[in-house]
C-alpha atoms as a PDB file:
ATOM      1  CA  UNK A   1      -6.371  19.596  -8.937  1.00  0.00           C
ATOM      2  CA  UNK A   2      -8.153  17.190 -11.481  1.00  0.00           C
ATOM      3  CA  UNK A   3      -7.338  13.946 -12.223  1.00  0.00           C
ATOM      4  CA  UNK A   4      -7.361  15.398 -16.018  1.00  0.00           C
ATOM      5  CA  UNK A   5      -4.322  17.178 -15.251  1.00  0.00           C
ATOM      6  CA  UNK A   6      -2.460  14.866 -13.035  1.00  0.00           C
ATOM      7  CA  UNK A   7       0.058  13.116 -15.229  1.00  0.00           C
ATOM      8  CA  UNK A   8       1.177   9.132 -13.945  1.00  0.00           C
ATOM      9  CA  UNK A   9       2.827   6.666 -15.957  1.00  0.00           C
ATOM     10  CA  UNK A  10       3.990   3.305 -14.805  1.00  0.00           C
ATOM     11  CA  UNK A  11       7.051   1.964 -17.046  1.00  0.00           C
ATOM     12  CA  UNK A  12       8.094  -1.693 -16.919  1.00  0.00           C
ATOM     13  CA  UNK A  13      12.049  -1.884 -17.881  1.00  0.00           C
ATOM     14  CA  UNK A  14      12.117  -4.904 -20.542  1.00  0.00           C
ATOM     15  CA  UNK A  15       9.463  -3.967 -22.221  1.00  0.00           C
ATOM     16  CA  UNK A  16       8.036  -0.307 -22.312  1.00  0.00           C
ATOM     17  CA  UNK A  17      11.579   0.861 -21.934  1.00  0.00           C
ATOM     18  CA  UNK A  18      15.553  -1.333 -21.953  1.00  0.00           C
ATOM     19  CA  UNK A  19      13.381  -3.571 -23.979  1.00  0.00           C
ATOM     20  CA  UNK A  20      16.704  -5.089 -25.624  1.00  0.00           C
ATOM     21  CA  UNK A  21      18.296  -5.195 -22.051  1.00  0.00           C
ATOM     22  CA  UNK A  22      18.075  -8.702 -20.654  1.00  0.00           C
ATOM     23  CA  UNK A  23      19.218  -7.631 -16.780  1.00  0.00           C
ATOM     24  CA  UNK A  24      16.254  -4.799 -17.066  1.00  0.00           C
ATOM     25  CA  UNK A  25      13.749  -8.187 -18.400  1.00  0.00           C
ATOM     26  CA  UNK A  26      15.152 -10.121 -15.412  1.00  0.00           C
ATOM     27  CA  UNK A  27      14.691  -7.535 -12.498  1.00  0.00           C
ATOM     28  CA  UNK A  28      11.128  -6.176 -14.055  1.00  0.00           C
ATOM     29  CA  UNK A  29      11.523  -2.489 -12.117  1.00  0.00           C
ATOM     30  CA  UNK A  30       9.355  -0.074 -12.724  1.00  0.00           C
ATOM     31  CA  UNK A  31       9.979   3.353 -13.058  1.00  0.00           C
ATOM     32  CA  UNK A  32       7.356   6.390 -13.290  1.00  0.00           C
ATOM     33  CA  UNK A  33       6.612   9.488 -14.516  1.00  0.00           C
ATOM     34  CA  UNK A  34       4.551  12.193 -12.456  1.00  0.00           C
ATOM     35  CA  UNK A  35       3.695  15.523 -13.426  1.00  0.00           C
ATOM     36  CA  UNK A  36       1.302  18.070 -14.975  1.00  0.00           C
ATOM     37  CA  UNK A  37      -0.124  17.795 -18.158  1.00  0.00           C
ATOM     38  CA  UNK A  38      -1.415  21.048 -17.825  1.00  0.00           C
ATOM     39  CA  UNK A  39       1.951  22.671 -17.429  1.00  0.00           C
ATOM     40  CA  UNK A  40       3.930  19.718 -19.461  1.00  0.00           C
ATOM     41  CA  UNK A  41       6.184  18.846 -16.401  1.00  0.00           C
ATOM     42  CA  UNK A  42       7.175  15.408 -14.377  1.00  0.00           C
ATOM     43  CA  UNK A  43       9.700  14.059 -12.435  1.00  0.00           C
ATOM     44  CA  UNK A  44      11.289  10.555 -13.125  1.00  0.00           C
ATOM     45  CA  UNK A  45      10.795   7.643 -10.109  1.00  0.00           C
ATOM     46  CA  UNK A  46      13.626   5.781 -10.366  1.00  0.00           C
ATOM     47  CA  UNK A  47      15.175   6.329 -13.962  1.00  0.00           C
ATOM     48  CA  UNK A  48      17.842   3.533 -14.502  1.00  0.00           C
ATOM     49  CA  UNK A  49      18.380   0.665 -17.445  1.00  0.00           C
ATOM     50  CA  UNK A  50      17.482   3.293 -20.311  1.00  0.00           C
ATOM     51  CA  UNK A  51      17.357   6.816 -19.797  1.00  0.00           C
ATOM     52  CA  UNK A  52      16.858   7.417 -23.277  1.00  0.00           C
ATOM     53  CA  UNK A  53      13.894   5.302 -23.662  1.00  0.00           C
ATOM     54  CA  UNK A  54      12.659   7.156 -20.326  1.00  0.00           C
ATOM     55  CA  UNK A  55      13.064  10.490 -22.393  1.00  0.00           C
ATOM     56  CA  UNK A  56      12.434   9.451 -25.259  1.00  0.00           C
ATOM     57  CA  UNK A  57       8.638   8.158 -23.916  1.00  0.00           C
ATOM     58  CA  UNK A  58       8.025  11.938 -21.945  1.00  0.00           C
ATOM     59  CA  UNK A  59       8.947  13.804 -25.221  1.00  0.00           C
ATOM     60  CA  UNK A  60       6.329  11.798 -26.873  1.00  0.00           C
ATOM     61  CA  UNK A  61       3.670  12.669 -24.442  1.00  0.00           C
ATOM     62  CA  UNK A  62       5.297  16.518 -24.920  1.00  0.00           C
ATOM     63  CA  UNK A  63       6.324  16.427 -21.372  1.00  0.00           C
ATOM     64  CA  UNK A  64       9.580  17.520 -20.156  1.00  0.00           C
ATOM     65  CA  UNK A  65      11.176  16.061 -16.916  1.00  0.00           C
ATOM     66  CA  UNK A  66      12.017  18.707 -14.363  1.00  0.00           C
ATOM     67  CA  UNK A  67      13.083  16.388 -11.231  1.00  0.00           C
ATOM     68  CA  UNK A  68      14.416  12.977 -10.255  1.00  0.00           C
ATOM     69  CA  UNK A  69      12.597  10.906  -7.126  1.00  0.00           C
ATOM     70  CA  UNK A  70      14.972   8.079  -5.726  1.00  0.00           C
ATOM     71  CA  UNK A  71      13.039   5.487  -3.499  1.00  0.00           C
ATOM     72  CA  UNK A  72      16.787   3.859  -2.416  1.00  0.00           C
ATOM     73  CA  UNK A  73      20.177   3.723  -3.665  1.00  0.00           C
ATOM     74  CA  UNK A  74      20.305   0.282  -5.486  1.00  0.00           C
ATOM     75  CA  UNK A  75      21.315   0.103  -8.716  1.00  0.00           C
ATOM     76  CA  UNK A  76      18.254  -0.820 -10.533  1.00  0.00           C
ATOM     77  CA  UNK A  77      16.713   2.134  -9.419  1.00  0.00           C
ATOM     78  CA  UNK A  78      19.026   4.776  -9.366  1.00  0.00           C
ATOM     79  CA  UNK A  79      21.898   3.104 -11.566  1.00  0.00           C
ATOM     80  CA  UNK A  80      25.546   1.808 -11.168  1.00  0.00           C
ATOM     81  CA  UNK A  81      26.945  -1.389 -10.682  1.00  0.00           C
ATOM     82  CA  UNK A  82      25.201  -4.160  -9.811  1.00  0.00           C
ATOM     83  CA  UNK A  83      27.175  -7.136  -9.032  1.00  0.00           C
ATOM     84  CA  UNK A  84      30.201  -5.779 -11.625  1.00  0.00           C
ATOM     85  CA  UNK A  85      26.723  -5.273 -14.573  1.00  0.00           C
ATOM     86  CA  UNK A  86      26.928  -1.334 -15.513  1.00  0.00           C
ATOM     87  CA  UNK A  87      23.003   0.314 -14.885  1.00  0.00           C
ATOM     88  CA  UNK A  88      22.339   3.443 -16.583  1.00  0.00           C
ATOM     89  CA  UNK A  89      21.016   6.043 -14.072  1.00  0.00           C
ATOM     90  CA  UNK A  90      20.413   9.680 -12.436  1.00  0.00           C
ATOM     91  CA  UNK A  91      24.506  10.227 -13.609  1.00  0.00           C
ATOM     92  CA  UNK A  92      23.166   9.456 -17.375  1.00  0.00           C
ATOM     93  CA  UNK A  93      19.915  11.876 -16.167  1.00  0.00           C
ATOM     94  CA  UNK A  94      21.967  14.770 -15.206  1.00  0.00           C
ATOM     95  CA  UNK A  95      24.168  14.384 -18.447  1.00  0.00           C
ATOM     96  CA  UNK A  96      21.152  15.280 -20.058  1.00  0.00           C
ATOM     97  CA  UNK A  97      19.459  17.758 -18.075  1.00  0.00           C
ATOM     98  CA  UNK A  98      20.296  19.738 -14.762  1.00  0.00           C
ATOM     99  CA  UNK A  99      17.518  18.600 -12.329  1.00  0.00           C
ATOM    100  CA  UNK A 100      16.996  17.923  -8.742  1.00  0.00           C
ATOM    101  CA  UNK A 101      17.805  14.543  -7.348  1.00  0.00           C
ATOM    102  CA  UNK A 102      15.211  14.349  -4.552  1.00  0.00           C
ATOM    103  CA  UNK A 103      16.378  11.489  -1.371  1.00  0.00           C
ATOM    104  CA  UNK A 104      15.801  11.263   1.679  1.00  0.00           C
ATOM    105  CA  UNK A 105      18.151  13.076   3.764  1.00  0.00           C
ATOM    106  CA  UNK A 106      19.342   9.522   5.192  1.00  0.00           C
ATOM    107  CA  UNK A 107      19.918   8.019   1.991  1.00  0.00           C
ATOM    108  CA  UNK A 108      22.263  10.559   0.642  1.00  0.00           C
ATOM    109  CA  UNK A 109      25.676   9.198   1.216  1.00  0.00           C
ATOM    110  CA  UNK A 110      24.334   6.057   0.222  1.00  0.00           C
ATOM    111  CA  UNK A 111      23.099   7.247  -3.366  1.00  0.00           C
ATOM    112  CA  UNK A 112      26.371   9.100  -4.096  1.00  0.00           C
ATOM    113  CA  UNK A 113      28.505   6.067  -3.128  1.00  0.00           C
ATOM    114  CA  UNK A 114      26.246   3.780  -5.672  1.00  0.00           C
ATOM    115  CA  UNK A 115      25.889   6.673  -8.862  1.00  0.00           C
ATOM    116  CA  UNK A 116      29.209   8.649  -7.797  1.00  0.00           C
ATOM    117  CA  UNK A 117      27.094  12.101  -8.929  1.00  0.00           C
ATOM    118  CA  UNK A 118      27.643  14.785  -6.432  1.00  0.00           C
ATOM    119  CA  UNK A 119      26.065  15.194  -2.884  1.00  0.00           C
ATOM    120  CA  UNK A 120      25.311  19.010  -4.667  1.00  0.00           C
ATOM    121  CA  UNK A 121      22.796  17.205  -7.340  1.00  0.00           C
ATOM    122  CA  UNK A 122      21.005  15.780  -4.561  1.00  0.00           C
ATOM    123  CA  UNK A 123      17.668  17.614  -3.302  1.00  0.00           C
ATOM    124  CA  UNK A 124      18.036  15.940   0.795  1.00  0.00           C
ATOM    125  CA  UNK A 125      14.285  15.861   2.402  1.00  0.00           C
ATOM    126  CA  UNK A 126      12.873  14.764   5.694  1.00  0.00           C
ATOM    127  CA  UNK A 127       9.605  13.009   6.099  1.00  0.00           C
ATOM    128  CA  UNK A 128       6.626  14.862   4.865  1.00  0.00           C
ATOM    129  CA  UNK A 129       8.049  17.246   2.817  1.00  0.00           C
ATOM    130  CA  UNK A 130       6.471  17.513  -0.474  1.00  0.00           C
ATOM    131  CA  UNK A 131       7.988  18.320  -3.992  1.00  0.00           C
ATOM    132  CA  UNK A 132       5.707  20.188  -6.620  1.00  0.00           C
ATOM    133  CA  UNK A 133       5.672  19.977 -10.266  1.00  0.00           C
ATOM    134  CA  UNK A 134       3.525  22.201 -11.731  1.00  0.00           C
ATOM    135  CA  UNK A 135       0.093  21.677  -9.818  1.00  0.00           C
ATOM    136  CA  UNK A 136       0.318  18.524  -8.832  1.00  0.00           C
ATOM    137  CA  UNK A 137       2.102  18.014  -5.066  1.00  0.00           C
ATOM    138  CA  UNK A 138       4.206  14.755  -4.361  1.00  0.00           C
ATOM    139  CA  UNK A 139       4.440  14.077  -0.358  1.00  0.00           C
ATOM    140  CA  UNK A 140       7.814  11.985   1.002  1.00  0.00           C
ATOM    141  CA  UNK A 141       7.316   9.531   3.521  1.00  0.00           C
ATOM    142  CA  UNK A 142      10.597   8.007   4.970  1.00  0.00           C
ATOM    143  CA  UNK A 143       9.934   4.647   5.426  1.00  0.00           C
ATOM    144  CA  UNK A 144      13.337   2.718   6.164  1.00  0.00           C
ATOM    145  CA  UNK A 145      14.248  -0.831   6.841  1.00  0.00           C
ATOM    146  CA  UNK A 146      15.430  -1.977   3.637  1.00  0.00           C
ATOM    147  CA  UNK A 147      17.504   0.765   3.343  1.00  0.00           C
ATOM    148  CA  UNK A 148      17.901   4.062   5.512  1.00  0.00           C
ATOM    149  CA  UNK A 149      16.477   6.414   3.178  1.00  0.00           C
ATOM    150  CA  UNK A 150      14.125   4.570   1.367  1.00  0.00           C
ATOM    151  CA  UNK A 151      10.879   6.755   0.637  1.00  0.00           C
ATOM    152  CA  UNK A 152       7.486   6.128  -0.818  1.00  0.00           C
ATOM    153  CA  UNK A 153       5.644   8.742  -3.017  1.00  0.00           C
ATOM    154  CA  UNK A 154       1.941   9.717  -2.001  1.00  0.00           C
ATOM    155  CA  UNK A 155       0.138  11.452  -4.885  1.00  0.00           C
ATOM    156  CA  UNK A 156      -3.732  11.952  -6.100  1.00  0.00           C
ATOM    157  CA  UNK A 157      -4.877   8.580  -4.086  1.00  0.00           C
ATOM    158  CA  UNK A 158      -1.295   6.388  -5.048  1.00  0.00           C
ATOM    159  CA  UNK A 159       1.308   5.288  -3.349  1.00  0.00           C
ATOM    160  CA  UNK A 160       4.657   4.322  -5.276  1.00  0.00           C
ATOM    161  CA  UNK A 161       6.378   2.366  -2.717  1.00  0.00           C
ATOM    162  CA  UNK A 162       9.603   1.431  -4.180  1.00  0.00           C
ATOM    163  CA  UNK A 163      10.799  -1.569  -2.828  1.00  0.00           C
ATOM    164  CA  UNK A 164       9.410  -0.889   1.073  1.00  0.00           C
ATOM    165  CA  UNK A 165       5.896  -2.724   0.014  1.00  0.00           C
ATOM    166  CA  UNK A 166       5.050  -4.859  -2.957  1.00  0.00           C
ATOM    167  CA  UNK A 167       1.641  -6.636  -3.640  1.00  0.00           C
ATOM    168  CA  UNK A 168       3.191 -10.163  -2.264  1.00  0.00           C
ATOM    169  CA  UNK A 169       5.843  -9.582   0.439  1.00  0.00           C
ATOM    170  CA  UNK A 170       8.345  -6.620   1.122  1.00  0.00           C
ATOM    171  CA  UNK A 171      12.060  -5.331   0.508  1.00  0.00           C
ATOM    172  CA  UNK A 172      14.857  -7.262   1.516  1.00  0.00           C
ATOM    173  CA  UNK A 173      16.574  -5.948   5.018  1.00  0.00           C
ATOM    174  CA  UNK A 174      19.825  -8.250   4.550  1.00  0.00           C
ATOM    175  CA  UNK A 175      21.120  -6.368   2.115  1.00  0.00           C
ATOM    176  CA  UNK A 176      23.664  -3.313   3.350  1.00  0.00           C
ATOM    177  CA  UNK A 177      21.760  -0.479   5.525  1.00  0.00           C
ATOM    178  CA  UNK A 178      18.665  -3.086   5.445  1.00  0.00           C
ATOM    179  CA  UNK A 179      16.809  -3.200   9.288  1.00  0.00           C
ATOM    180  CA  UNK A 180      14.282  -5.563   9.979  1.00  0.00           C
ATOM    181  CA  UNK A 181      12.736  -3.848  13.065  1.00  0.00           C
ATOM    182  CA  UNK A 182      12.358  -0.280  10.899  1.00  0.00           C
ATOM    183  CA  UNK A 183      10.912  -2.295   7.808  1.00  0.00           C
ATOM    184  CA  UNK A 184       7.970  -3.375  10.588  1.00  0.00           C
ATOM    185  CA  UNK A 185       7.367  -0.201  11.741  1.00  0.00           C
ATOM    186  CA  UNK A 186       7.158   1.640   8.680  1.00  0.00           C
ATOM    187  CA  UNK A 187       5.109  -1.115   7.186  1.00  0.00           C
ATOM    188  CA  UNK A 188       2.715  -1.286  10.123  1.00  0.00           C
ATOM    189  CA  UNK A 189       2.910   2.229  11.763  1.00  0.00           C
ATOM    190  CA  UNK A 190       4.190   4.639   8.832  1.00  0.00           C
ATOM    191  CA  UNK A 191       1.852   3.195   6.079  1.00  0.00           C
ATOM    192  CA  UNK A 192      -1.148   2.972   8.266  1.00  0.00           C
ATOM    193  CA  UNK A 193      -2.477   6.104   7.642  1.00  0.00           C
ATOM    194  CA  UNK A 194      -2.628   5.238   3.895  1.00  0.00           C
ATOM    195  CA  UNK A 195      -6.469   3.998   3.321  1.00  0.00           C
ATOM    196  CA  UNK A 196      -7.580   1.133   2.019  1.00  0.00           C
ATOM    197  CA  UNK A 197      -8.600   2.481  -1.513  1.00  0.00           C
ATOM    198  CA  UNK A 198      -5.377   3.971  -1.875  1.00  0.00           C
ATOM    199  CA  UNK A 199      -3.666   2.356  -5.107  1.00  0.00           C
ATOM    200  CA  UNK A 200      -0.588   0.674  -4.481  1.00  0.00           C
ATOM    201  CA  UNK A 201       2.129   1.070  -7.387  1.00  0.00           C
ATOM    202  CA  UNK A 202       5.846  -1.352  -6.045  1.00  0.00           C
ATOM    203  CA  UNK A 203       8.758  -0.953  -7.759  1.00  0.00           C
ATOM    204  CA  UNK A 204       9.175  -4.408  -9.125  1.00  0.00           C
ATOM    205  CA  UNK A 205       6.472  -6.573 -11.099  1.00  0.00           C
ATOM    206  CA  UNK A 206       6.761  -9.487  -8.317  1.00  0.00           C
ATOM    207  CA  UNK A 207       2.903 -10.209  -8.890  1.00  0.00           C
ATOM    208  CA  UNK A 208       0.632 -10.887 -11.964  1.00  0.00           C
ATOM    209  CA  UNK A 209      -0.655  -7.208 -11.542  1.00  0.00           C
ATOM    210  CA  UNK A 210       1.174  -4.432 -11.912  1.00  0.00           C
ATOM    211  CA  UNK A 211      -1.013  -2.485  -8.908  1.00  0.00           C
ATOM    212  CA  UNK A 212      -3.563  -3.242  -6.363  1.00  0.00           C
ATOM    213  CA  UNK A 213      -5.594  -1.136  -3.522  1.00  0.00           C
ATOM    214  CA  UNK A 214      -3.925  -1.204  -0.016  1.00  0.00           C
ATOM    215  CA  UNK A 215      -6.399  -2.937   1.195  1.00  0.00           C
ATOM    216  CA  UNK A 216      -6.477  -5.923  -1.183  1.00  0.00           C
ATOM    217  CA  UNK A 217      -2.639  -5.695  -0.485  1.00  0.00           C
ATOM    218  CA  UNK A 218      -3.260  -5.815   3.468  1.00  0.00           C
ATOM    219  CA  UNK A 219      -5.737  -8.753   2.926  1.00  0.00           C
ATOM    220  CA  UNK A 220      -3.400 -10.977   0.891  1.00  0.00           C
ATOM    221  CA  UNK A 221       0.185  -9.969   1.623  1.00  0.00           C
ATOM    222  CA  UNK A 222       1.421 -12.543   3.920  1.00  0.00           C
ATOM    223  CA  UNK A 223       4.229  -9.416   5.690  1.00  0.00           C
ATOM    224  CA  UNK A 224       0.603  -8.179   7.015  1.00  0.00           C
ATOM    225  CA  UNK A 225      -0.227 -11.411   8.646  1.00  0.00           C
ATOM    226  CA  UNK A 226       2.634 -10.914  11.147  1.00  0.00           C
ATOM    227  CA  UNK A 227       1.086  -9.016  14.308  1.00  0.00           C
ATOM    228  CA  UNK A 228       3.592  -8.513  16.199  1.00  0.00           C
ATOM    229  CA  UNK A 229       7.151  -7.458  15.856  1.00  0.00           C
ATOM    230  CA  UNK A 230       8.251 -10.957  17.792  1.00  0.00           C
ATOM    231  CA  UNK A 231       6.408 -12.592  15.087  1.00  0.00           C
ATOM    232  CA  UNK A 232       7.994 -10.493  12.200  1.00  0.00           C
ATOM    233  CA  UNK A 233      11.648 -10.888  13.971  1.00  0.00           C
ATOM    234  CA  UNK A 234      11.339 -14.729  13.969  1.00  0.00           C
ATOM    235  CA  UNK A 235      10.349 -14.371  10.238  1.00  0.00           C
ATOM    236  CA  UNK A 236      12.809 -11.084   8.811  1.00  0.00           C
ATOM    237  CA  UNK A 237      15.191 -10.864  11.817  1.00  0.00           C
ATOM    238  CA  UNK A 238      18.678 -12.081  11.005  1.00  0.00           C
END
């Protein structure tokens, strides 16, 4: 597989998509695209805010979206109600076209409770398994802690973490379903295998850039700093 037919689009809600949305400004989320030029298809990371927009942004690249990828059940990336605020999400998706609605197998209950779609729309995965579209294969890794099923996306040298790992500091575990002690292991065991040249892509703009290599991430996040899980209990634990 070339990296001339490996489609991967980074969206910034509040501007490249909800642009008019002043929630989607405030909680800059990214959602992306991943597919196959070749063959015209992609799946949607995380399509909430403006699903419209989302579509409207594949049909212009003449792609058409054959699968949903949920890193975690909140509603800024899957949709729902945040804090009484109505997010369009994978509901407003599947109005439009009957795909897949890959989570982890852990997160399920969870992402029906927060989108009220059915546990039948879902695609449930364990660790490792890998979705295809077209060409171009998409490995889930489970990496819990700030919620149960959160997942990251390896493809083609990137990882789209979600909210597990961002450039400066990590996912919240005080939220509902949030662990401290998993969000250290998957940050320091399940990530490790990922090298350092591997591009990092978070699901929130909490930095100046929108992506960095792991290993620029592991030199300056301070959640890497941390050495042992003591350390990172004193710190995360509640």
């Amino acid at each position: 597989m070339s990296d001339d037919r490996l489609y991967f689009r980074q969206l910034l809600s509040g501007r490249d998509f909800a642009a008019d949305d002043p929630v989607a400004a405030q909680m800059v989320n990214f959602s992306y695209a991943i597919g196959d030029r070749t063959e015209g298809v992609a799946v949607v990371v995380d399509p909430a805010y403006d699903v419209t927009g989302l579509f409207d942004l594949l049909d212009q690249d003449d792609m058409r979206c054959v699968g949903v990828l949920a890193t975690h059940y909140h509603p800024d990336h899957v949709g729902g109600s945040l804090m009484g605020y109505p997010i369009q999400g994978v509901a407003e998706v599947l109005e439009r076209v009957s795909v897949p609605v890959h989570v982890q197998r852990a997160e399920a209950p969870w992402v029906v409770r927060a989108t009220e779609i059915s546990e039948g729309d879902l695609a449930q995965h364990d660790s490792g398994d890998v979705v295809k579209v077209g060409d171009i294969d998409i490995e889930l890794v489970h990496t819990p802690g700030h919620t149960p099923g959160s997942q990251c996306f390896a493809v083609a040298g990137r990882l789209v973490s979600g909210d597990t790992l961002f450039l400066d500091g990590c996912g919240r575990t005080d939220l509902p379903g949030g662990d401290p002690e998993q969000m250290y292991e998957s940050l320091t065991t399940r990530l490790a295998r990922f090298g350092d040249d591997t591009l990092l892509y978070p699901g929130h703009l909490y930095s100046p850039e929108p992506s960095a290599t792991m290993g620029e991430t592991r030199r300056r996040n301070y959640v890497f700093r941390l050495k042992t899980p003591e350390q990172w209990l004193t710190m995360f634990g509640s």
